[in-house]
PDB file of N, CA and C in Angstrom:
ATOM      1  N   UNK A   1     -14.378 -14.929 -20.217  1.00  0.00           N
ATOM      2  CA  UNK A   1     -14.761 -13.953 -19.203  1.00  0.00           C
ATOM      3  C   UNK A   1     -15.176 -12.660 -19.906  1.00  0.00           C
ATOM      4  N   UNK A   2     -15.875 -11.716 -19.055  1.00  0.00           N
ATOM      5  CA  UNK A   2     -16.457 -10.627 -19.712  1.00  0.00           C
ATOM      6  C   UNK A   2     -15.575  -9.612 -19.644  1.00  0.00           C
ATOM      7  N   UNK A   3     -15.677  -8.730 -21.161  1.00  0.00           N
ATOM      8  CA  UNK A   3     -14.523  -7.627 -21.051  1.00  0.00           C
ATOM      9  C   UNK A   3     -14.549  -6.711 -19.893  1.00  0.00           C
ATOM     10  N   UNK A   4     -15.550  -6.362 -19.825  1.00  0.00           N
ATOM     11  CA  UNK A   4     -15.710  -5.869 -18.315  1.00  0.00           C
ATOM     12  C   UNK A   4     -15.537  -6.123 -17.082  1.00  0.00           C
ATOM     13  N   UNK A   5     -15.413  -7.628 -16.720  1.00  0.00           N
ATOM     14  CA  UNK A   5     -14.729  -8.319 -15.631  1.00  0.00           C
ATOM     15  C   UNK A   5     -13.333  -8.355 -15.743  1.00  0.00           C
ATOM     16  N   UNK A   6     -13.050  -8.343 -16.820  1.00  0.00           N
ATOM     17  CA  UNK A   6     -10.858  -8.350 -17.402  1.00  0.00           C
ATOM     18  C   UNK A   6     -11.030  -7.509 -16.392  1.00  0.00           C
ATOM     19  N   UNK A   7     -11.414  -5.932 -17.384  1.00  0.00           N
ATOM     20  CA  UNK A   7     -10.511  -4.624 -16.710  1.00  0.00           C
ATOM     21  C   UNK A   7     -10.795  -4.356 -15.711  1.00  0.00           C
ATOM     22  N   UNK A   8     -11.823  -4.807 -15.283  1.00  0.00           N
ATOM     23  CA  UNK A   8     -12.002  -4.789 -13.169  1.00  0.00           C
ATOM     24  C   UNK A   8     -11.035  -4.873 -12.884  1.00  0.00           C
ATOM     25  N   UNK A   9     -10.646  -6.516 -13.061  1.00  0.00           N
ATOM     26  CA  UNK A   9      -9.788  -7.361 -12.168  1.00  0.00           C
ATOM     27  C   UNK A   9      -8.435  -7.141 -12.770  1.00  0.00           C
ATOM     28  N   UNK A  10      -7.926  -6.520 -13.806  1.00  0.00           N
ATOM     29  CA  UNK A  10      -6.612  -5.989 -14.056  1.00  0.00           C
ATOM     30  C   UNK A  10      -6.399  -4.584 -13.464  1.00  0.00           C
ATOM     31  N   UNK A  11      -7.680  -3.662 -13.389  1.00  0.00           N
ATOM     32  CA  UNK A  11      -7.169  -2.532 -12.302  1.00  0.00           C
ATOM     33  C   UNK A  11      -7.184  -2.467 -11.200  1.00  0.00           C
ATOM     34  N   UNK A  12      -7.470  -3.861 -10.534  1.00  0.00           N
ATOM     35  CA  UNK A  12      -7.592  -4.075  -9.133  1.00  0.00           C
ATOM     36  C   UNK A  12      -5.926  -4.817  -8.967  1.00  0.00           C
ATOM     37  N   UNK A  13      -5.747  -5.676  -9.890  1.00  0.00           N
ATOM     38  CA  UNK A  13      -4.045  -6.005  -9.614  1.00  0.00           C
ATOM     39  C   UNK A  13      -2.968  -4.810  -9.531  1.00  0.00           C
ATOM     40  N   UNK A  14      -3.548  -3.783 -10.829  1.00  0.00           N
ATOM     41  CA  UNK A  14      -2.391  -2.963 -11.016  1.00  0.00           C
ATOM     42  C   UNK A  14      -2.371  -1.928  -9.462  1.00  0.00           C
ATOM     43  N   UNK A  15      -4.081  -1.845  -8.937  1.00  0.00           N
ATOM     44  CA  UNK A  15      -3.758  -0.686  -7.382  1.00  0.00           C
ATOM     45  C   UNK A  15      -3.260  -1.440  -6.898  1.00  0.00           C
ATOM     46  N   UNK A  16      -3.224  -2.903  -6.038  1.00  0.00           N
ATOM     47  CA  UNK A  16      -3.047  -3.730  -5.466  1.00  0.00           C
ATOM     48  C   UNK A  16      -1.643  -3.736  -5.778  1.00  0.00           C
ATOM     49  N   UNK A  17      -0.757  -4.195  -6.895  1.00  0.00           N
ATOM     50  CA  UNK A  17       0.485  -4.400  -7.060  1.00  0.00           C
ATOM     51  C   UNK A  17       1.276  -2.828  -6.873  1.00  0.00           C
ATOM     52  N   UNK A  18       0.661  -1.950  -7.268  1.00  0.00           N
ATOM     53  CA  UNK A  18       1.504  -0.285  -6.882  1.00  0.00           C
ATOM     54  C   UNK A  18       1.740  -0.047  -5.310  1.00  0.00           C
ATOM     55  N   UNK A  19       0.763  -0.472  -4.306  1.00  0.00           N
ATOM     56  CA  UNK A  19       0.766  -0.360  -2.983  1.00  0.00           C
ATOM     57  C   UNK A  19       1.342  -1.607  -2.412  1.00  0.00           C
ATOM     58  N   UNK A  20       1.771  -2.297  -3.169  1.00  0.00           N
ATOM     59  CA  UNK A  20       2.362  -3.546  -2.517  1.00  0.00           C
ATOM     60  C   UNK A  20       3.706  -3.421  -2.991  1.00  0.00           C
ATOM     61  N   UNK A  21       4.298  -2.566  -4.086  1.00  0.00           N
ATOM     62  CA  UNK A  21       5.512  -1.898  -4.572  1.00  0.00           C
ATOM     63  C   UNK A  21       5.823  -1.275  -3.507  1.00  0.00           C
ATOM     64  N   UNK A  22       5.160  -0.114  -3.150  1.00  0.00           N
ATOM     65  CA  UNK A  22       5.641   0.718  -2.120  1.00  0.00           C
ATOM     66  C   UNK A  22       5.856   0.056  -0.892  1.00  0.00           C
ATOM     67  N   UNK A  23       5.039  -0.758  -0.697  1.00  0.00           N
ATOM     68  CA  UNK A  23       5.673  -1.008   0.671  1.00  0.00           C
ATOM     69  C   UNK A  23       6.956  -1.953   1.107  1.00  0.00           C
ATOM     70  N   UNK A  24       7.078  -2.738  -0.158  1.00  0.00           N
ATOM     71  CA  UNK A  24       8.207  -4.076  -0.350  1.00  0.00           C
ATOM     72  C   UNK A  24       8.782  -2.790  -0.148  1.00  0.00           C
ATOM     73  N   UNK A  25       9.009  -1.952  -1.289  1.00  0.00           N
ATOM     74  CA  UNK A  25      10.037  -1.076  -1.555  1.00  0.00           C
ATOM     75  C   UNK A  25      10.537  -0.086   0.050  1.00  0.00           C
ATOM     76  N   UNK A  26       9.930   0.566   0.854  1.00  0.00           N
ATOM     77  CA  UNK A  26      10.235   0.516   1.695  1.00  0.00           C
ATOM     78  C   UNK A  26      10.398   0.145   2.408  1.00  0.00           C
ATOM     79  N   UNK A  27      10.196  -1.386   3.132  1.00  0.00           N
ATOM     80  CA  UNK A  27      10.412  -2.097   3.932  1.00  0.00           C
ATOM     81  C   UNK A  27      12.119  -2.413   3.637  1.00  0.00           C
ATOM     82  N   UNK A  28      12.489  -3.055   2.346  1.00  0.00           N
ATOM     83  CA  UNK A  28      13.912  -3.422   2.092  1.00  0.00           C
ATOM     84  C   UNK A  28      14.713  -1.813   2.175  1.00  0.00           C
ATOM     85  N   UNK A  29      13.974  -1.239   1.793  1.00  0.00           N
ATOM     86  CA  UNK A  29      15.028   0.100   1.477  1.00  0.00           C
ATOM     87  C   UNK A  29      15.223   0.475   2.921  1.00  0.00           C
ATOM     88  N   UNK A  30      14.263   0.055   4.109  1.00  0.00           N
ATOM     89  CA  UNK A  30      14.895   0.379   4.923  1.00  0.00           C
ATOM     90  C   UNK A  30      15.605  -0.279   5.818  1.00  0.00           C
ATOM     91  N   UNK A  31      15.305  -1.758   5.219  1.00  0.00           N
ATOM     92  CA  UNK A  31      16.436  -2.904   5.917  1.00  0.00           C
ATOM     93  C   UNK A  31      17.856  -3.091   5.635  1.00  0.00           C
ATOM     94  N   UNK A  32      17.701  -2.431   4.132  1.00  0.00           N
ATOM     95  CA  UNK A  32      18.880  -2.060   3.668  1.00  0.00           C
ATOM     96  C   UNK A  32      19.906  -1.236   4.202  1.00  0.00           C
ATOM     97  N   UNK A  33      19.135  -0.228   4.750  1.00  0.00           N
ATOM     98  CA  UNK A  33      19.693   0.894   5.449  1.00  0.00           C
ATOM     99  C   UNK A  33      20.424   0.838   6.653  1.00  0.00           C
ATOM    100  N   UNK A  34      19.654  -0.137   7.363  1.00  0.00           N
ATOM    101  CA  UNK A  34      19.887  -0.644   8.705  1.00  0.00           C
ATOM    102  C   UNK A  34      21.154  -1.387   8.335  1.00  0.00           C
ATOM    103  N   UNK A  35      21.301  -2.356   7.484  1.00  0.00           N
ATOM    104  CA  UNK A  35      21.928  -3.002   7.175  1.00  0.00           C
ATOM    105  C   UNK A  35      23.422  -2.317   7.037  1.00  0.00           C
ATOM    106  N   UNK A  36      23.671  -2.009   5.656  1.00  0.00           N
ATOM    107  CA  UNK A  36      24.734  -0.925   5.495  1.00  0.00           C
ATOM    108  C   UNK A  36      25.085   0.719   5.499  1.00  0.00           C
ATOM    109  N   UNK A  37      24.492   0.820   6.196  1.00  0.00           N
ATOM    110  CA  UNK A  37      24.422   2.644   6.772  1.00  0.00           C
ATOM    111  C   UNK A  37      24.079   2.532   8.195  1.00  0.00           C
ATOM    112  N   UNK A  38      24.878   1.986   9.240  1.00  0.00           N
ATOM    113  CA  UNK A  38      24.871   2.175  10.093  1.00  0.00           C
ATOM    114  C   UNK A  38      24.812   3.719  11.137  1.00  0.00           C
ATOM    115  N   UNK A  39      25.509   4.357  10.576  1.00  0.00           N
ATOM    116  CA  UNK A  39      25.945   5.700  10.998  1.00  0.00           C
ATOM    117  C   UNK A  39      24.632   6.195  10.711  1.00  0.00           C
ATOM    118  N   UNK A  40      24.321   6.291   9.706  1.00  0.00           N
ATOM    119  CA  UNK A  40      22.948   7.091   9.253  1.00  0.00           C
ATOM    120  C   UNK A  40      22.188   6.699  10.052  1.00  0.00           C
ATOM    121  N   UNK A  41      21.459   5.619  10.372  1.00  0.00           N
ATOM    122  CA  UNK A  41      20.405   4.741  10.909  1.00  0.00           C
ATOM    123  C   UNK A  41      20.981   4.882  12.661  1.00  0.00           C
ATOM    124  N   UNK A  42      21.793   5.270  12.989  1.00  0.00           N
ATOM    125  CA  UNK A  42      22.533   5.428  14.462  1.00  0.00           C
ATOM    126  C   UNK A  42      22.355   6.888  15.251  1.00  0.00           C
ATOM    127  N   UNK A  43      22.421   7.435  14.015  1.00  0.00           N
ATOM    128  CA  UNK A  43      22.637   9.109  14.039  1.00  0.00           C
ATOM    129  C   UNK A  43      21.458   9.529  15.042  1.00  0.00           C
ATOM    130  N   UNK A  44      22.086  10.302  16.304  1.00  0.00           N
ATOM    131  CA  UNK A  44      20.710  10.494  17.525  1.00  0.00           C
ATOM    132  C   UNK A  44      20.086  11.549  16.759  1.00  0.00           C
ATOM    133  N   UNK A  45      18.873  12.277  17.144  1.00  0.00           N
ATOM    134  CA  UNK A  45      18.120  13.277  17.027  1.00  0.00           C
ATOM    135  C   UNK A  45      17.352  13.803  17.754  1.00  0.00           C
ATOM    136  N   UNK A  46      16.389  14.811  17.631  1.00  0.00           N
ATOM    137  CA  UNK A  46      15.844  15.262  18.763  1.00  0.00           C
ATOM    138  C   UNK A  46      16.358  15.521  20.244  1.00  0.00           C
ATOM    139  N   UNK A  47      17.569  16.083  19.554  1.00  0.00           N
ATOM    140  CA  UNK A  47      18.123  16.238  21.476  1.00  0.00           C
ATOM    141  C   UNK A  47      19.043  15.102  22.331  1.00  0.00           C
ATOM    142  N   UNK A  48      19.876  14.614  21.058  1.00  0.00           N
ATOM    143  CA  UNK A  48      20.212  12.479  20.960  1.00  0.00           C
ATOM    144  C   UNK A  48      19.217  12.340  21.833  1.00  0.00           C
ATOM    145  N   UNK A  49      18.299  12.027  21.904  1.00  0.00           N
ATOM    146  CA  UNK A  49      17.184  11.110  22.712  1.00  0.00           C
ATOM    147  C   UNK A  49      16.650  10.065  21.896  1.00  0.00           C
ATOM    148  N   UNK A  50      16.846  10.120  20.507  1.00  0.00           N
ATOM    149  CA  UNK A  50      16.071   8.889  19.691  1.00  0.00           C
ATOM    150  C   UNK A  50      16.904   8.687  18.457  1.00  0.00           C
ATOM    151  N   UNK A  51      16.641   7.762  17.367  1.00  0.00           N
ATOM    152  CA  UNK A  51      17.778   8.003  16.747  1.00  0.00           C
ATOM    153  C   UNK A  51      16.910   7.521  15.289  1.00  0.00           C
ATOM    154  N   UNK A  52      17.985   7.833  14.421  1.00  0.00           N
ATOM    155  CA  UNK A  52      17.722   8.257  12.722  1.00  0.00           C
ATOM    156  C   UNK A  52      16.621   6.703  12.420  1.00  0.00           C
ATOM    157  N   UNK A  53      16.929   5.538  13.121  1.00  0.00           N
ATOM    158  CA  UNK A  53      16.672   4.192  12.358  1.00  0.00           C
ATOM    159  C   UNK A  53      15.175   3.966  12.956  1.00  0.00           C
ATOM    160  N   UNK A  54      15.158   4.479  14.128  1.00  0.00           N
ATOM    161  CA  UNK A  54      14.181   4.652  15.021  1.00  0.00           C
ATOM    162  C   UNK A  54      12.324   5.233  14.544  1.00  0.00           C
ATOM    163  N   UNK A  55      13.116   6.261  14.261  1.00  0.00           N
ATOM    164  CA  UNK A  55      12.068   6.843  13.826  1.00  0.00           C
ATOM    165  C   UNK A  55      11.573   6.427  12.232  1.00  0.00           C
ATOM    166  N   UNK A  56      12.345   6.026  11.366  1.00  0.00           N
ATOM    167  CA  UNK A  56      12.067   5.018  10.036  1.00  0.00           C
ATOM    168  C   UNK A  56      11.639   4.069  10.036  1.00  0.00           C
ATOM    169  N   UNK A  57      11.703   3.443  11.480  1.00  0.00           N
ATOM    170  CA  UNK A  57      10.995   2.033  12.008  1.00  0.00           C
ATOM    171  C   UNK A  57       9.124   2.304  12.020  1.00  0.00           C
ATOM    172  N   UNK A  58       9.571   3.573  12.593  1.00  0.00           N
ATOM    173  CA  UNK A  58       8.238   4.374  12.933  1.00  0.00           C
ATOM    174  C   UNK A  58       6.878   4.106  12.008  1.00  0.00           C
ATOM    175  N   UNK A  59       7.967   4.967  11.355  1.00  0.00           N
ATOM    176  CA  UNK A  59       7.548   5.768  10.069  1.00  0.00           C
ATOM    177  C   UNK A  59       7.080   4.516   9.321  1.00  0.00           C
ATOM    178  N   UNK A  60       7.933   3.124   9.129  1.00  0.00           N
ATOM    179  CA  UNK A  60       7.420   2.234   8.309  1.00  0.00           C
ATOM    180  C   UNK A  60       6.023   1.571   8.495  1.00  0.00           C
ATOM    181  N   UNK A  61       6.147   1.490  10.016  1.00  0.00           N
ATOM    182  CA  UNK A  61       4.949   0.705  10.414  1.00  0.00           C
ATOM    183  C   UNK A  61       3.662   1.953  10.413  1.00  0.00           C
ATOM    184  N   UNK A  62       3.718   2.937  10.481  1.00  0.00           N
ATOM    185  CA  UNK A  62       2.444   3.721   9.771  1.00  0.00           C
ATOM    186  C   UNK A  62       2.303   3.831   8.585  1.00  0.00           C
ATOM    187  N   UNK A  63       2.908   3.711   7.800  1.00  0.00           N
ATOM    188  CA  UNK A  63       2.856   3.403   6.404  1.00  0.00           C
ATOM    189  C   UNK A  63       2.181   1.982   6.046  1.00  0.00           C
ATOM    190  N   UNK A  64       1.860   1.313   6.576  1.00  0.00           N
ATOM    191  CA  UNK A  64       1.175  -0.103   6.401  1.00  0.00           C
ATOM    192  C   UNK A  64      -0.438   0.508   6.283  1.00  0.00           C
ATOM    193  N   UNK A  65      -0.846   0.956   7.510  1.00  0.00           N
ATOM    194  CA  UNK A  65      -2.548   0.937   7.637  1.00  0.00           C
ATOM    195  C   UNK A  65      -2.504   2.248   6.856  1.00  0.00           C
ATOM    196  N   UNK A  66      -1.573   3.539   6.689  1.00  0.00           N
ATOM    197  CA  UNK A  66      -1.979   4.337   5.679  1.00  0.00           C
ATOM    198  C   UNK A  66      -2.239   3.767   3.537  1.00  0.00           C
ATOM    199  N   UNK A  67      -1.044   2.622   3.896  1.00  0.00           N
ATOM    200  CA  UNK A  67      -1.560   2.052   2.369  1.00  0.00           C
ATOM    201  C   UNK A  67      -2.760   1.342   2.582  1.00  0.00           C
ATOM    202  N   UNK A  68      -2.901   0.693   3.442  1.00  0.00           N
ATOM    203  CA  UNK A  68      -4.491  -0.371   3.570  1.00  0.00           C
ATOM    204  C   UNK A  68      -5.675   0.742   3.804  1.00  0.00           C
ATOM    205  N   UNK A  69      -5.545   1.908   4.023  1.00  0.00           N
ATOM    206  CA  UNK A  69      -6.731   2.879   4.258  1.00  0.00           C
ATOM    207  C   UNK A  69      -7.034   3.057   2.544  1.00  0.00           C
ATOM    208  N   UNK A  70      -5.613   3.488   2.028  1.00  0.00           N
ATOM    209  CA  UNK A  70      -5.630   4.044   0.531  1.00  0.00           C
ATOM    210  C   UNK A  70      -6.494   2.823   0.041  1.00  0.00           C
ATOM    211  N   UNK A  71      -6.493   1.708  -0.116  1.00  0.00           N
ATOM    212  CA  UNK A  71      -6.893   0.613  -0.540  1.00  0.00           C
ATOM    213  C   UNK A  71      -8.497   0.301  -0.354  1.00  0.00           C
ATOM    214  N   UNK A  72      -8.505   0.156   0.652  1.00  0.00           N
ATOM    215  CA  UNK A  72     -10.052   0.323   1.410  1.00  0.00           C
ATOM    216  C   UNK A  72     -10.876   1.692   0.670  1.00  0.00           C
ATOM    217  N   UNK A  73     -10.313   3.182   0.903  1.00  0.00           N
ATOM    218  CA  UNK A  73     -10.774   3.516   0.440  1.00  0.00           C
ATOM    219  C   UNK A  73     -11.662   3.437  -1.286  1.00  0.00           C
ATOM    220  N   UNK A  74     -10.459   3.083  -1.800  1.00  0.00           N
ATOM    221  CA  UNK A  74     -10.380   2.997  -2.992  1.00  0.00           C
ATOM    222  C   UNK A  74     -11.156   2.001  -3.428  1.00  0.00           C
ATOM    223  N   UNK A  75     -11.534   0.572  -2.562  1.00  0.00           N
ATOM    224  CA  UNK A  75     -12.029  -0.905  -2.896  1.00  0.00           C
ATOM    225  C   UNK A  75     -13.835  -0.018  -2.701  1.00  0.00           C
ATOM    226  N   UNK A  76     -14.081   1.065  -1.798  1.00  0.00           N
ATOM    227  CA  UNK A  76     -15.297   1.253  -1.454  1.00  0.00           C
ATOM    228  C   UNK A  76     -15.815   2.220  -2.224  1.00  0.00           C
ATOM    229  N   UNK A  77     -15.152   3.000  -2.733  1.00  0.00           N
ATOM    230  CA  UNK A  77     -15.336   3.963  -3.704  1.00  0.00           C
ATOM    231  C   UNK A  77     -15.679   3.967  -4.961  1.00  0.00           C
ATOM    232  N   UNK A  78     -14.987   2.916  -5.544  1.00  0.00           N
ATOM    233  CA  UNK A  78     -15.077   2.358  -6.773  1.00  0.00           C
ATOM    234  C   UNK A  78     -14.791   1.037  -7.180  1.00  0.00           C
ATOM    235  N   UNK A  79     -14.058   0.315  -6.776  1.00  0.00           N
ATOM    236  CA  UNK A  79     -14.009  -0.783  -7.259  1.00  0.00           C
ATOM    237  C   UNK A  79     -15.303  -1.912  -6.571  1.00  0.00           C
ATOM    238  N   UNK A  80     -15.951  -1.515  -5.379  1.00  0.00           N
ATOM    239  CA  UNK A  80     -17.530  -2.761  -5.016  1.00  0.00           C
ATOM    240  C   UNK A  80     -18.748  -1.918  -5.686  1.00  0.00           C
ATOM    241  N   UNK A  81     -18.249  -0.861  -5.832  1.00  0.00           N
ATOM    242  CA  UNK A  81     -20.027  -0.623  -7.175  1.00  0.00           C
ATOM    243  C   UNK A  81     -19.497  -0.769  -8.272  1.00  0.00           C
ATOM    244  N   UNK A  82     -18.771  -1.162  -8.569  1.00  0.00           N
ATOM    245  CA  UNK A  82     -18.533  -1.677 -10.406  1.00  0.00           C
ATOM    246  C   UNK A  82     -18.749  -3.082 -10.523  1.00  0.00           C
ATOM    247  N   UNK A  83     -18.196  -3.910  -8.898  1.00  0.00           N
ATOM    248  CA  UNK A  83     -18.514  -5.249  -9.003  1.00  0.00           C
ATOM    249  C   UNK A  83     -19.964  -5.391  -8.836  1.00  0.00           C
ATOM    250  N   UNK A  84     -20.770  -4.745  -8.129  1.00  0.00           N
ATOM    251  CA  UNK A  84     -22.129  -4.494  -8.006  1.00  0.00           C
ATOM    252  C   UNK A  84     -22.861  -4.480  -9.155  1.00  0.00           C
ATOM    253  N   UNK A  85     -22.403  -3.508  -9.777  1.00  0.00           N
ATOM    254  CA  UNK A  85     -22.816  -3.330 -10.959  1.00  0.00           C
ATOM    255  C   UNK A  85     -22.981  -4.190 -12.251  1.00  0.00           C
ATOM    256  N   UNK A  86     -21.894  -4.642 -12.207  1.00  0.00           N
ATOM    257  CA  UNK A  86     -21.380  -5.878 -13.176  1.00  0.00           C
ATOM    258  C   UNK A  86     -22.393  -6.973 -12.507  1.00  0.00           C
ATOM    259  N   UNK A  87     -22.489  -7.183 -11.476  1.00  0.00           N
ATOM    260  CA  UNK A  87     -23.728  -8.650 -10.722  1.00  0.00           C
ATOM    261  C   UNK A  87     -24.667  -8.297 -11.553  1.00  0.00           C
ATOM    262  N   UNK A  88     -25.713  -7.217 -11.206  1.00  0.00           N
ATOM    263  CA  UNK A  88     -26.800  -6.457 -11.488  1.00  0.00           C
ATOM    264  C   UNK A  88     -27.062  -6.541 -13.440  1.00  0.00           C
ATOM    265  N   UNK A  89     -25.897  -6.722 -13.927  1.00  0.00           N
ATOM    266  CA  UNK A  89     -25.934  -6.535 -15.444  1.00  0.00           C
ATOM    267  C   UNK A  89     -25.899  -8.075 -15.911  1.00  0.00           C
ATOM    268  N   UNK A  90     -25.348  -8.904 -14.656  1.00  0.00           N
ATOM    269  CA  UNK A  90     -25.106 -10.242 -14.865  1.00  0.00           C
ATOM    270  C   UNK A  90     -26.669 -11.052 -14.943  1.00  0.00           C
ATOM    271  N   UNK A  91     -27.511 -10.402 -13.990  1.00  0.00           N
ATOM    272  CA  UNK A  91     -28.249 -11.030 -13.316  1.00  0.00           C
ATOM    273  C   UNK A  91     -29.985 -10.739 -14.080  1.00  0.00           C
ATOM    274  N   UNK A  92     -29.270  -9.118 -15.052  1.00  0.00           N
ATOM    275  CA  UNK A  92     -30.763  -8.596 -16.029  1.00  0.00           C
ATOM    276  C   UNK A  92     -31.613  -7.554 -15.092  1.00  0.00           C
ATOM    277  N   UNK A  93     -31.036  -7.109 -13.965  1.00  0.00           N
ATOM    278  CA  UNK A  93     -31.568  -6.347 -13.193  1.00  0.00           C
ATOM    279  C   UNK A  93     -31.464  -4.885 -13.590  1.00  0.00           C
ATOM    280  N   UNK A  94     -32.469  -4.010 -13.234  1.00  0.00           N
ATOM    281  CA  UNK A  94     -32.548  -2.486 -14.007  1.00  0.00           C
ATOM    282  C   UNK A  94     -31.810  -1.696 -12.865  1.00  0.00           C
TER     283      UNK A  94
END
């Protein structure tokens, strides 16, 4: 394979695997939470009208399409004109 196709496709694992860190990582960290920190995750707020676990639930599930935006962005920005590019160099095109 071409050295230039490696480091594509190894800096596309390493964004890919950092945003897929974060989110394992918060998803358990907050199942965890739920899990053994009850009190914490129980704890009302806002007036007890809602409560500590509640809003981390929230919070997790916007954290999904904010990492897939980061991603997207990032896949459109730079990583499909390098693959573009790389075609174009594949192919003898100016």
């Amino acid at each position: 394979m071409d050295e230039d196709v490696e480091k594509l496709v190894a800096r596309r694992w390493r964004v890919g695997s950092v945003l897929t860190a974060v989110m394992v990582t918060a998803y358990f960290g907050f199942i965890l939470l739920v899990a053994y920190d009850k009190d914490t995750t129980g704890a009302l707020i806002a007036g007890d009208r809602v409560s500590i676990g509640i809003v981390l639930g929230a919070a997790l599930i916007v954290l999904a399409p904010i990492l897939i935006a980061i991603y997207a962005r990032w896949a459109n920005r730079s990583y499909d004109p390098q693959v573009e590019a790389l075609r174009k160099k594949r192919d003898g095109a100016p």
